[in-house]
Protein backbone atom coordinates (compact mmCIF):
# COMPACT_ATOMS: atom_id res chain seq x y z
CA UNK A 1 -8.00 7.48 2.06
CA UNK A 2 -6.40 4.11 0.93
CA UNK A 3 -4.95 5.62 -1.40
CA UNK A 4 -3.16 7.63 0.68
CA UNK A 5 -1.90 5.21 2.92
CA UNK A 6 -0.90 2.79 0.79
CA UNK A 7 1.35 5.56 -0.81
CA UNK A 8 2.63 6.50 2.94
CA UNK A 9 3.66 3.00 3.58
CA UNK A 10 4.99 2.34 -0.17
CA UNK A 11 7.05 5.24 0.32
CA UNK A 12 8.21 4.15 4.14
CA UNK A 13 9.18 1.07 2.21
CA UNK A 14 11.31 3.24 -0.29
CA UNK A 15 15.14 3.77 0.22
CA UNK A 16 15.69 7.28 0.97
CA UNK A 17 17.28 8.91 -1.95
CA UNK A 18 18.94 12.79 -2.23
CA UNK A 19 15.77 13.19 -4.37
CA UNK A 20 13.38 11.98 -2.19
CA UNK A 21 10.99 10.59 -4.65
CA UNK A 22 8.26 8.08 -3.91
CA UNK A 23 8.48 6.30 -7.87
CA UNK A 24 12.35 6.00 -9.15
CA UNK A 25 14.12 3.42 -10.57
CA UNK A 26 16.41 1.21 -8.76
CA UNK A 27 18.94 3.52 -8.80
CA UNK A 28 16.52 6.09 -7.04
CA UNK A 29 16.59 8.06 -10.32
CA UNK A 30 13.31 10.09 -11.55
CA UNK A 31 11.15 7.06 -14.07
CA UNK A 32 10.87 7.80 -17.37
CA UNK A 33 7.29 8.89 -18.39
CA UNK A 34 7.37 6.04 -20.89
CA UNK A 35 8.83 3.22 -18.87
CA UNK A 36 6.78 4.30 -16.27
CA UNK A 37 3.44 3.67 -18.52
CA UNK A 38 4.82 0.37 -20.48
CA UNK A 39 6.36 -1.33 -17.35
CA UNK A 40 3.96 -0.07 -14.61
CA UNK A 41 0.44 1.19 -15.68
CA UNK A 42 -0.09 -0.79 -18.64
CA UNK A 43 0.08 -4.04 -16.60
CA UNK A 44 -1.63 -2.73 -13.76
CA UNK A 45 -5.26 -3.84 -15.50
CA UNK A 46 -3.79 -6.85 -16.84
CA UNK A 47 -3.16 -8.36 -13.20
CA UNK A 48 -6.06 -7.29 -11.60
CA UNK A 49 -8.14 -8.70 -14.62
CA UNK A 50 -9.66 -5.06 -15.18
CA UNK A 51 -10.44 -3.73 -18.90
CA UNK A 52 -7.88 -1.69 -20.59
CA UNK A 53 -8.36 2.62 -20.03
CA UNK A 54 -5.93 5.14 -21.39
CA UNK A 55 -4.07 7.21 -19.04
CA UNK A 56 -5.51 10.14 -19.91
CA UNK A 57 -9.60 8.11 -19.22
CA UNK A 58 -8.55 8.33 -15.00
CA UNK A 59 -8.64 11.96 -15.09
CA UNK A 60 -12.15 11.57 -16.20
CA UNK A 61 -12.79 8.74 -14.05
CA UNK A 62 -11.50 10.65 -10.99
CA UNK A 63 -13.97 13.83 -11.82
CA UNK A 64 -16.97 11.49 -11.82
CA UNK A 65 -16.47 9.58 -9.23
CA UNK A 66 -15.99 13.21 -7.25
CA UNK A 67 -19.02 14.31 -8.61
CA UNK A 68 -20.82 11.51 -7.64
CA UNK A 69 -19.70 12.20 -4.32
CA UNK A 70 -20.57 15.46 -4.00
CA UNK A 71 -17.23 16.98 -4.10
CA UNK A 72 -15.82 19.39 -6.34
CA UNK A 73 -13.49 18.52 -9.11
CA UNK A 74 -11.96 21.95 -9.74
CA UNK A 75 -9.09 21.52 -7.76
């Protein structure tokens, strides 16, 4: 659920664009798949002093932690 908010107010805090996309560059175009990992989640771990995980790891990090909880993964 804080997930979710923090989203909702990230995009509040977003200009509103014809695409209406919640992660663009400053010119409210789509990001790059690549810029998005080098300038956004590669630094991410950095800053919060958390060990490096590939991209592809929080897919398997999201299942446990829903399995953990009880909840089903197979969405």
């Amino acid at each position: 659920m804080i997930l979710v908010h923090e989203l909702k107010k990230w995009k509040l805090a977003c200009l509103k664009r014809e695409l209406d996309l919640v992660f663009t560059t400053e010119y409210g175009t789509p990001e790059k798949p690549a810029n998005l990992l080098c300038r956004r989640f590669f630094p991410a771990p950095r800053r919060a002093e958390l060990p490096w995980i590939r991209f592809h790891n929080l897919r398997h990090t999201y299942a446990s932690l829903l399995i953990a909880q009880g909840e089903c993964y197979k969405k």
